[in-house]
N, C-alpha and C. Protein backbone atom coordinates (compact mmCIF):
# COMPACT_ATOMS: atom_id res chain seq x y z
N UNK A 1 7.10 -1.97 -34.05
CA UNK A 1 6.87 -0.95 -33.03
C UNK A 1 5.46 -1.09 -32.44
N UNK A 2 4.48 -1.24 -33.21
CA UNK A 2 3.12 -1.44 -32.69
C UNK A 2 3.01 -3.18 -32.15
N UNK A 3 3.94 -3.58 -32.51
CA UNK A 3 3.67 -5.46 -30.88
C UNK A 3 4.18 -4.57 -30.17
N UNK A 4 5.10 -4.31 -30.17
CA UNK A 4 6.25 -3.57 -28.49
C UNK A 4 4.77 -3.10 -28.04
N UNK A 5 4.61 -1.90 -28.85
CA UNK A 5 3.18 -1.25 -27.73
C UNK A 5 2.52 -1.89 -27.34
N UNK A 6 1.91 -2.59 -28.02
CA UNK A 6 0.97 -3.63 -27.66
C UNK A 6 0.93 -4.35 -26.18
N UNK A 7 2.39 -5.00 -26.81
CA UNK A 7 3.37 -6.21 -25.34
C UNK A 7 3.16 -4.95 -24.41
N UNK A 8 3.73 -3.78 -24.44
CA UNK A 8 3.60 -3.13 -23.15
C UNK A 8 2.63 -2.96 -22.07
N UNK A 9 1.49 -2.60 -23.54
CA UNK A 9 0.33 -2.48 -22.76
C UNK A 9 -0.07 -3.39 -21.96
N UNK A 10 -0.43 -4.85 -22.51
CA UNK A 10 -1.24 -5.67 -21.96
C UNK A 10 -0.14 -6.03 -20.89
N UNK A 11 1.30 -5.83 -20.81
CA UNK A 11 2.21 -5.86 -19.18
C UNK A 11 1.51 -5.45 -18.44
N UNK A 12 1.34 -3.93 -18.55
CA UNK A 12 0.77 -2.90 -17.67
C UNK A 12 -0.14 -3.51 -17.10
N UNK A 13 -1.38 -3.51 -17.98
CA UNK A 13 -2.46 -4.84 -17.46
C UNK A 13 -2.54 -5.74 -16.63
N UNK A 14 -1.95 -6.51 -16.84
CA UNK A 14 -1.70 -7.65 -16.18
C UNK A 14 -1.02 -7.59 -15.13
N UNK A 15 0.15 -6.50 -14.80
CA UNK A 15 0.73 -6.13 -13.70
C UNK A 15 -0.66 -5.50 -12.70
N UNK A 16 -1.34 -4.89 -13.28
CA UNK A 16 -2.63 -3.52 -12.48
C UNK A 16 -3.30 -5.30 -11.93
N UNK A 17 -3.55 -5.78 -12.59
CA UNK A 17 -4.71 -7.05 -12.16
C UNK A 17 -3.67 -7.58 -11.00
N UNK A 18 -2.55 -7.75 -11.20
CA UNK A 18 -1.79 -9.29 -10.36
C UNK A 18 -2.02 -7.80 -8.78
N UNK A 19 -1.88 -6.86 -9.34
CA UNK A 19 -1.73 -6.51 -7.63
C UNK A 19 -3.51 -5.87 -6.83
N UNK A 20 -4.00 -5.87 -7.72
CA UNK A 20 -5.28 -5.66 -7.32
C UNK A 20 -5.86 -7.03 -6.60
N UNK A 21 -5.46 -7.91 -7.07
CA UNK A 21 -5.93 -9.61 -6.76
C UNK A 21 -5.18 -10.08 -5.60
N UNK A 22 -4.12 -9.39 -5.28
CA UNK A 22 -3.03 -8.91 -3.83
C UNK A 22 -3.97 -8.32 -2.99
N UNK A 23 -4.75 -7.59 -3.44
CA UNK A 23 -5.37 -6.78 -2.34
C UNK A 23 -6.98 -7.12 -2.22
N UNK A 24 -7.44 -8.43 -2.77
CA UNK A 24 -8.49 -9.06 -2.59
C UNK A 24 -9.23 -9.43 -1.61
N UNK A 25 -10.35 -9.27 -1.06
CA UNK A 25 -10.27 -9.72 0.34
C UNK A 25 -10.10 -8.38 1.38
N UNK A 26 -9.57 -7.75 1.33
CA UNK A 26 -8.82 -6.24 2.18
C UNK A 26 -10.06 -5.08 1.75
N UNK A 27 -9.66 -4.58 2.71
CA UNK A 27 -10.67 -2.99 2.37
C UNK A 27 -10.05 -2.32 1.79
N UNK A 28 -8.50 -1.99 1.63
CA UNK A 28 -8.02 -1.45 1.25
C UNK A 28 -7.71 -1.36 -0.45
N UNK A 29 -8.21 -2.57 -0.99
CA UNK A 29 -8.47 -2.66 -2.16
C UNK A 29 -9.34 -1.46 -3.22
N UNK A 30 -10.19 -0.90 -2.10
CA UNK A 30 -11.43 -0.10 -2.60
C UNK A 30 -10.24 1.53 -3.11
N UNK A 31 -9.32 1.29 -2.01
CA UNK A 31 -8.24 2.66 -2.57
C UNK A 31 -7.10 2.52 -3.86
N UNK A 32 -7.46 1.23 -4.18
CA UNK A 32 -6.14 1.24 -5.76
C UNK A 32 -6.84 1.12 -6.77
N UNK A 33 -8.42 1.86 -6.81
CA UNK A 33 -9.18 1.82 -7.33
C UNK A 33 -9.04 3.01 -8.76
N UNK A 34 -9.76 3.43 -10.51
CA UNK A 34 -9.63 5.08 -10.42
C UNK A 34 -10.07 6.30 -9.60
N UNK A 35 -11.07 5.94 -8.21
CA UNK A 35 -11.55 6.81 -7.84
C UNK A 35 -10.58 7.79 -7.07
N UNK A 36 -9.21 6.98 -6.53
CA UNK A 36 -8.60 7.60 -5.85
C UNK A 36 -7.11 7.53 -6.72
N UNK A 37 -6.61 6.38 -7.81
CA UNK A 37 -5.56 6.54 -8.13
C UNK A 37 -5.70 7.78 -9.55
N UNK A 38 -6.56 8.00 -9.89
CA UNK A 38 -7.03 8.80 -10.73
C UNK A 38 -6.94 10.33 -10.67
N UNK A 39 -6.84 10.62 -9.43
CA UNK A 39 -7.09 11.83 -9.10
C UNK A 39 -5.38 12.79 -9.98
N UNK A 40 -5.53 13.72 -10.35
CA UNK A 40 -4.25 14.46 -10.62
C UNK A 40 -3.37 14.39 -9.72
N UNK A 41 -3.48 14.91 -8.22
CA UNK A 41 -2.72 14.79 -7.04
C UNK A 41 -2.25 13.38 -6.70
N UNK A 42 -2.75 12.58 -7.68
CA UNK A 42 -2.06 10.50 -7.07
C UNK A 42 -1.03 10.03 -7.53
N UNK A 43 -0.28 9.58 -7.28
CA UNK A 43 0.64 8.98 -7.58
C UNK A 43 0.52 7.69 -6.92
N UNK A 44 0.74 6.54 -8.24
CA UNK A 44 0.78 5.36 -7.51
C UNK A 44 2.17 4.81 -8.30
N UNK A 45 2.24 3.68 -7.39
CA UNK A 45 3.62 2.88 -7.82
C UNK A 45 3.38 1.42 -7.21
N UNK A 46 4.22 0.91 -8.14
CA UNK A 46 4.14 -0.17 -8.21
C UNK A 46 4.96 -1.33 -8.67
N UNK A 47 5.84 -2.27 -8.16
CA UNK A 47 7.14 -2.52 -8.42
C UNK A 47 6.75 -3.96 -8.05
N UNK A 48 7.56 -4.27 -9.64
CA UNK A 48 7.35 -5.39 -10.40
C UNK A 48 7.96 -6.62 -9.56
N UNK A 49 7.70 -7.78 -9.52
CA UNK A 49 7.85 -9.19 -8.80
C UNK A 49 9.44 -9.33 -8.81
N UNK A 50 9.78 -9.29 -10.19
CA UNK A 50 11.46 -9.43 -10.02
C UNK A 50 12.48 -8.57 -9.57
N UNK A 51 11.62 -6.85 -9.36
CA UNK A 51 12.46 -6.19 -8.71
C UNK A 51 12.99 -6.33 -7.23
N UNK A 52 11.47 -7.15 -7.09
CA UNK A 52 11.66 -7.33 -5.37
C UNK A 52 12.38 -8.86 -4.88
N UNK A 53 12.44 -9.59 -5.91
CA UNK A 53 12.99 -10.84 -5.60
C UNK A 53 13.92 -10.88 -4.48
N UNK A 54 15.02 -9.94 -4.26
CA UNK A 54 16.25 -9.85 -3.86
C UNK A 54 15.38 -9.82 -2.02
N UNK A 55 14.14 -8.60 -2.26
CA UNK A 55 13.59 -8.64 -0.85
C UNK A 55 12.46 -9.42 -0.11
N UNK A 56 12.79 -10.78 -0.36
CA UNK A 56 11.82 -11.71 -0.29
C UNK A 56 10.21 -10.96 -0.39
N UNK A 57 9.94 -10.48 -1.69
CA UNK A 57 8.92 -9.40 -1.79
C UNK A 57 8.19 -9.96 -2.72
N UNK A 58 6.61 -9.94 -3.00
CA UNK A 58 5.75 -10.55 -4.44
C UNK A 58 5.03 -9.10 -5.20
N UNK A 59 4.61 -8.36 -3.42
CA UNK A 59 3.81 -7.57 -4.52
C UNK A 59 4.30 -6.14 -3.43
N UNK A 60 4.37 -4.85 -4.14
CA UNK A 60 4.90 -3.72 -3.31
C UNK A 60 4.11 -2.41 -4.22
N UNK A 61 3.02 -2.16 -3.31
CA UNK A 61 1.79 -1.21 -4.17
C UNK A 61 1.66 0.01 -3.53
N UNK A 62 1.82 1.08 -3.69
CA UNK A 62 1.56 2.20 -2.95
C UNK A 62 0.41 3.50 -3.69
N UNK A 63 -0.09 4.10 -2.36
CA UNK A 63 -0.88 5.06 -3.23
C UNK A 63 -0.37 6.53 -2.58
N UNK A 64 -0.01 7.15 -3.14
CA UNK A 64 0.37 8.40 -2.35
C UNK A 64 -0.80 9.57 -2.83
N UNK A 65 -1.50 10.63 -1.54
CA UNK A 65 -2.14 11.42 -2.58
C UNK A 65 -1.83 12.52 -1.58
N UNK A 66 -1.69 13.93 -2.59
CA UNK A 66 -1.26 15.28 -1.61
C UNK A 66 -2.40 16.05 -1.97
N UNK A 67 -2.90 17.17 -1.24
CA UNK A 67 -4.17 17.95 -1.39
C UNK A 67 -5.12 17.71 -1.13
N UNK A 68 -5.46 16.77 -0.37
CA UNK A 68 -6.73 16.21 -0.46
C UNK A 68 -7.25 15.89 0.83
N UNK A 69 -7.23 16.70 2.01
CA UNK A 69 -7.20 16.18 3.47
C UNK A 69 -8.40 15.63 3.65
N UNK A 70 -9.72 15.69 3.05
CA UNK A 70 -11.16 15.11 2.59
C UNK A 70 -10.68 13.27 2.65
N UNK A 71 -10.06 12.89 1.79
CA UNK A 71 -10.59 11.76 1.57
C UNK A 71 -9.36 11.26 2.34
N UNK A 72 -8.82 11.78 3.58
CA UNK A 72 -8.04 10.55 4.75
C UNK A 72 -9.29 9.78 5.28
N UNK A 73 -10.65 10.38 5.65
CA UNK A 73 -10.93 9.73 6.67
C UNK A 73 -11.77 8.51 5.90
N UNK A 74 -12.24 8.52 4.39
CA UNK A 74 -12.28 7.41 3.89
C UNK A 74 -11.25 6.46 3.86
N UNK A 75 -9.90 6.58 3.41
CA UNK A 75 -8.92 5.81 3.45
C UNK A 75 -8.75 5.10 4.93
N UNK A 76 -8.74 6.27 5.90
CA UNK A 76 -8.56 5.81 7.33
C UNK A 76 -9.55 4.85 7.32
N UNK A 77 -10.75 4.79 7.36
CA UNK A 77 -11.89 3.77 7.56
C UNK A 77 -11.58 2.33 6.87
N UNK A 78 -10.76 2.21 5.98
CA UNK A 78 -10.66 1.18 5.31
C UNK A 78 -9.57 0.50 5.97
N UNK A 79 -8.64 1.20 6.16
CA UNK A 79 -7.43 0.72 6.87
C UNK A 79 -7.53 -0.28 8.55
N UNK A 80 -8.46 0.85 9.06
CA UNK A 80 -8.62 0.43 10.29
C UNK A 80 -10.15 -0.52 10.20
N UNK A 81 -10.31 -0.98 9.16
CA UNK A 81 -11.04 -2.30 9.48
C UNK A 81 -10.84 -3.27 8.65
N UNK A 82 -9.24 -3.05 8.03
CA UNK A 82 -8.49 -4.38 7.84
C UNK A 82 -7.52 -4.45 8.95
N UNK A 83 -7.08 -3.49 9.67
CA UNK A 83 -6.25 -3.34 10.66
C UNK A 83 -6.94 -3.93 11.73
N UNK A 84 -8.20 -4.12 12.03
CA UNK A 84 -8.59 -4.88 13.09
C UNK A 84 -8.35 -6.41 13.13
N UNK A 85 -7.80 -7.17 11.95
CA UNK A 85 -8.17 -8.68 11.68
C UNK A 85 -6.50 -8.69 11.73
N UNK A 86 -5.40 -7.64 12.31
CA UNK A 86 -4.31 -7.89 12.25
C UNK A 86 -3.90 -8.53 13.12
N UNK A 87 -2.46 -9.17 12.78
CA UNK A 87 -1.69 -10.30 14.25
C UNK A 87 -1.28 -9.36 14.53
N UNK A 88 -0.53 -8.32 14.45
CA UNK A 88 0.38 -6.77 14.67
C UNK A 88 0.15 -5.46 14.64
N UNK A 89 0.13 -4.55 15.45
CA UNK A 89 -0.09 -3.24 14.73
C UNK A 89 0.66 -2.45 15.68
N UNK A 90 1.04 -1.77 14.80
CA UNK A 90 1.81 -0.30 15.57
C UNK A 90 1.09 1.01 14.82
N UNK A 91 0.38 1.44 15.64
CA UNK A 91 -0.41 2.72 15.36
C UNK A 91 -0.08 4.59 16.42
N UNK A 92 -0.37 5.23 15.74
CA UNK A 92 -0.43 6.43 16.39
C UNK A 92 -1.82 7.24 16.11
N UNK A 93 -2.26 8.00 16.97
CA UNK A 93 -3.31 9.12 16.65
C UNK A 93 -2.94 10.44 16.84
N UNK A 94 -3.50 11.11 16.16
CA UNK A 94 -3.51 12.70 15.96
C UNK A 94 -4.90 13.42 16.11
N UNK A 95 -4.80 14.08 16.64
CA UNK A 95 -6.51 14.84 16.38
C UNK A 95 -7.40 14.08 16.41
N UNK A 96 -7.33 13.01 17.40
CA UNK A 96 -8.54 11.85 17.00
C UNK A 96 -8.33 10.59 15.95
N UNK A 97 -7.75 11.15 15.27
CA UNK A 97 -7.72 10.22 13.49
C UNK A 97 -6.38 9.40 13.72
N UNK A 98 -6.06 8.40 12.66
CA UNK A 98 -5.14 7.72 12.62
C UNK A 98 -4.25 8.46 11.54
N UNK A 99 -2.61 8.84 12.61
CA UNK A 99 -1.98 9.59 11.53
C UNK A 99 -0.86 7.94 11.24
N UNK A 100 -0.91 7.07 11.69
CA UNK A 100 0.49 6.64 11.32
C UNK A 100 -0.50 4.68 11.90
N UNK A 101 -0.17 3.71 11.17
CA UNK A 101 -0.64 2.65 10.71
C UNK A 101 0.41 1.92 10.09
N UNK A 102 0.93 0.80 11.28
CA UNK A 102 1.65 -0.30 10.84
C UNK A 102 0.75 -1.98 10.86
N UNK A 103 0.07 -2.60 10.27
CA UNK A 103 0.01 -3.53 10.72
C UNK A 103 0.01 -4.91 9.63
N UNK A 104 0.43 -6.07 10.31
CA UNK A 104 0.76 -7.15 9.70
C UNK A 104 -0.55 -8.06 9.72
N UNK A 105 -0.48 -8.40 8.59
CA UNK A 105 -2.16 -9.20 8.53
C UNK A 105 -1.78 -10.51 8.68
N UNK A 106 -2.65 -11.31 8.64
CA UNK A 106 -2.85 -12.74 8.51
C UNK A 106 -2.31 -13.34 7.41
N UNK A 107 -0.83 -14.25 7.21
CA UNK A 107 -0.32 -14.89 5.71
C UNK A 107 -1.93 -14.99 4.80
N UNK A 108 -1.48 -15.37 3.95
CA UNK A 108 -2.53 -16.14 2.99
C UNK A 108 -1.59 -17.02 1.69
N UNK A 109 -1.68 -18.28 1.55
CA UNK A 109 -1.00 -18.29 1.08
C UNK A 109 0.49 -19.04 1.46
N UNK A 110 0.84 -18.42 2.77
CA UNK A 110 2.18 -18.77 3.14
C UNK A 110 3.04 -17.56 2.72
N UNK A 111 2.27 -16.70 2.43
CA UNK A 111 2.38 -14.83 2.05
C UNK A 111 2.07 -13.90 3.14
N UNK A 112 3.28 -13.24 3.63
CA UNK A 112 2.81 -12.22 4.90
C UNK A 112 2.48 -11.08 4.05
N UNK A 113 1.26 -10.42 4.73
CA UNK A 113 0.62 -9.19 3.70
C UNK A 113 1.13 -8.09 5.15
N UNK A 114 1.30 -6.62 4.97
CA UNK A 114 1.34 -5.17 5.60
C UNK A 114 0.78 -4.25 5.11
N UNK A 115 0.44 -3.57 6.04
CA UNK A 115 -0.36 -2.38 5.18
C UNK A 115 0.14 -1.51 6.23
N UNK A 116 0.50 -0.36 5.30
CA UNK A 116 0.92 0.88 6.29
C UNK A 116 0.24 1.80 5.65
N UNK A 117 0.14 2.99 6.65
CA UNK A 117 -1.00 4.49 6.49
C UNK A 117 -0.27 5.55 7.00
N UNK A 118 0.03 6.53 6.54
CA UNK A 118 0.54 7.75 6.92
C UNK A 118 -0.72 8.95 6.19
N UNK A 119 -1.13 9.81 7.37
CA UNK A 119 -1.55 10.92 6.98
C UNK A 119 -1.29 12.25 7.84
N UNK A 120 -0.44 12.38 6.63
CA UNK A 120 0.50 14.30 6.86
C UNK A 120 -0.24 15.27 7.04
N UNK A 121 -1.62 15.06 6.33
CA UNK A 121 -2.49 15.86 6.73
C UNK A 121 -2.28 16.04 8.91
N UNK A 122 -2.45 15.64 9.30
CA UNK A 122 -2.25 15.65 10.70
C UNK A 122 -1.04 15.95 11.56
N UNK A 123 -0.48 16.00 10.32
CA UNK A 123 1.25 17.08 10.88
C UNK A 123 1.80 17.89 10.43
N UNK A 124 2.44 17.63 9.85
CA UNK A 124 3.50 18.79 8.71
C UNK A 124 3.35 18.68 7.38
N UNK A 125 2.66 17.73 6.82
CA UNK A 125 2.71 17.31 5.32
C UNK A 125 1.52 17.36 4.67
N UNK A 126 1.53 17.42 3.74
CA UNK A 126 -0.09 17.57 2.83
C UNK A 126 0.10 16.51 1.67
N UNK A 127 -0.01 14.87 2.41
CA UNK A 127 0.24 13.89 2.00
C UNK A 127 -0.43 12.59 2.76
N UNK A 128 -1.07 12.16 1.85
CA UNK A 128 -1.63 10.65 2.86
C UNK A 128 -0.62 9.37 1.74
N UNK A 129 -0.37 8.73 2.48
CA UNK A 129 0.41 7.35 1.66
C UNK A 129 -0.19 5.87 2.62
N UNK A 130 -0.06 5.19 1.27
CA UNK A 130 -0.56 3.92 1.74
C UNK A 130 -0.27 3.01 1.00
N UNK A 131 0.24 2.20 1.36
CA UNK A 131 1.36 1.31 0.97
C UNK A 131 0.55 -0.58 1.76
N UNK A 132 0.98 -1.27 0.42
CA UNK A 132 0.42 -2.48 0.86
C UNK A 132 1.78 -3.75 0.36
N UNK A 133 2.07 -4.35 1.19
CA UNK A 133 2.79 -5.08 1.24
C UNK A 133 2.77 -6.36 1.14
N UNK A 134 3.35 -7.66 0.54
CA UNK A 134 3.10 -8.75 0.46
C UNK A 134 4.63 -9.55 0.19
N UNK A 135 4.72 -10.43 0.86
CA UNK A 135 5.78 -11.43 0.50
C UNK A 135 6.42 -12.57 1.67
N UNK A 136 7.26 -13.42 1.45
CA UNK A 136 7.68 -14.07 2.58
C UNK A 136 8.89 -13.10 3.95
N UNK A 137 9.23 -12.03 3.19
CA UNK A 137 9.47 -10.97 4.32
C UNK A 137 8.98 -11.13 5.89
N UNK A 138 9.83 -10.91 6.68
CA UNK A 138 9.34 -10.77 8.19
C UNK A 138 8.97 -9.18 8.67
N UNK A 139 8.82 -9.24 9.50
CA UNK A 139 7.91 -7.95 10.10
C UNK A 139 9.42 -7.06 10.18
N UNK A 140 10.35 -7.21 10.55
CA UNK A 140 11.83 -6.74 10.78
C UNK A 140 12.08 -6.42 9.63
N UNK A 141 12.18 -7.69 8.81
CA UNK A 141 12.66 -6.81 7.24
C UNK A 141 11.95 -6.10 6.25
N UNK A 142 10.63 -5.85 6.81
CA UNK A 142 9.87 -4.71 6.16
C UNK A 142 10.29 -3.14 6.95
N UNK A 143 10.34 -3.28 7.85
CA UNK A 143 10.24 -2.30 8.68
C UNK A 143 11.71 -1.79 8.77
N UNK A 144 13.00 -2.44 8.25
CA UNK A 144 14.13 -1.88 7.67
C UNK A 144 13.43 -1.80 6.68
N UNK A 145 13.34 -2.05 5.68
CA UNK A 145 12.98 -1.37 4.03
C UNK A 145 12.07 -0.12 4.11
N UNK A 146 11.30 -0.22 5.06
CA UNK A 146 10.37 1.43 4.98
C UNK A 146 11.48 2.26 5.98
N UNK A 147 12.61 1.69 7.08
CA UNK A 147 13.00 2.83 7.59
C UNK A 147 14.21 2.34 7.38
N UNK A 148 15.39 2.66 6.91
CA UNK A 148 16.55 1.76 6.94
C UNK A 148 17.72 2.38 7.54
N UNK A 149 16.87 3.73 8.67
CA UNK A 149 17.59 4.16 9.58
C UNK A 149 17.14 2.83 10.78
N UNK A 150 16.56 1.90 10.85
CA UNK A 150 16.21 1.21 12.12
C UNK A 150 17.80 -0.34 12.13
N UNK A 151 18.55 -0.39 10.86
CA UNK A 151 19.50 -1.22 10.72
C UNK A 151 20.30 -1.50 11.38
């Protein structure tokens, strides 16, 4: 029982590293950090290489945080200056700020990376999410998987 734990742990590990090293290079790295996945209100997720096999997918990282309308405009800042070095973007504004952030970065790799930004704070929701994407996926078949009303 104590290898199992063990084996688990150092999974966990090694899973937290393989997708942090995904987000190397990016600003957005600075948010899958404990400062923000830490918080009580965070929820992060994070789904493992073989789950995504089926969706030509490597790495699928999200940070969701509710309560906290303070730290969008840090997140926003990070976003939108990896979002500037994008081939793609589909964006919206609200109140000035960026409520909604699609954009497709530069392969690396022979790896298409996405990063999307939603902050509810700026509408109906008391929720910022941010979601980072990586795999041989096309811009179409991400964009069915986040909406799969677009099919």
């Amino acid at each position: 029982m104590k290898r199992l734990l063990i084996l688990c742990l150092m999974l966990g590990v090694a899973l937290s590293v393989a997708c942090v090293y995904a987000q190397s290079g990016l600003n957005i790295a600075g948010a899958f950090t404990p400062r923000y996945r830490e918080l009580p209100e965070a929820t992060e997720t994070i789904v493992s290489k073989s789950r995504l096999r089926n969706l030509s997918l490597s790495v699928y990282h999200t940070l969701s945080i509710t309560g906290h309308p303070e730290i969008a405009a840090e997140l926003e800042d990070m976003v939108m200056r990896d979002g500037a070095k994008a081939r793609s973007k589909e964006v919206r504004y609200a109140s000035g700020h960026l409520y909604y952030g699609f954009y497709a970065l530069p392969p690396v790799d022979g790896l298409n990376r996405y990063i999307l930004y939603l902050n509810g704070h700026l509408k109906s929701s008391d929720r910022i999410m941010l979601l980072y994407i990586e795999g041989k996926a096309s811009i179409e078949d991400v964009k069915k998987l986040i909406n799969p009303k677009r099919q």
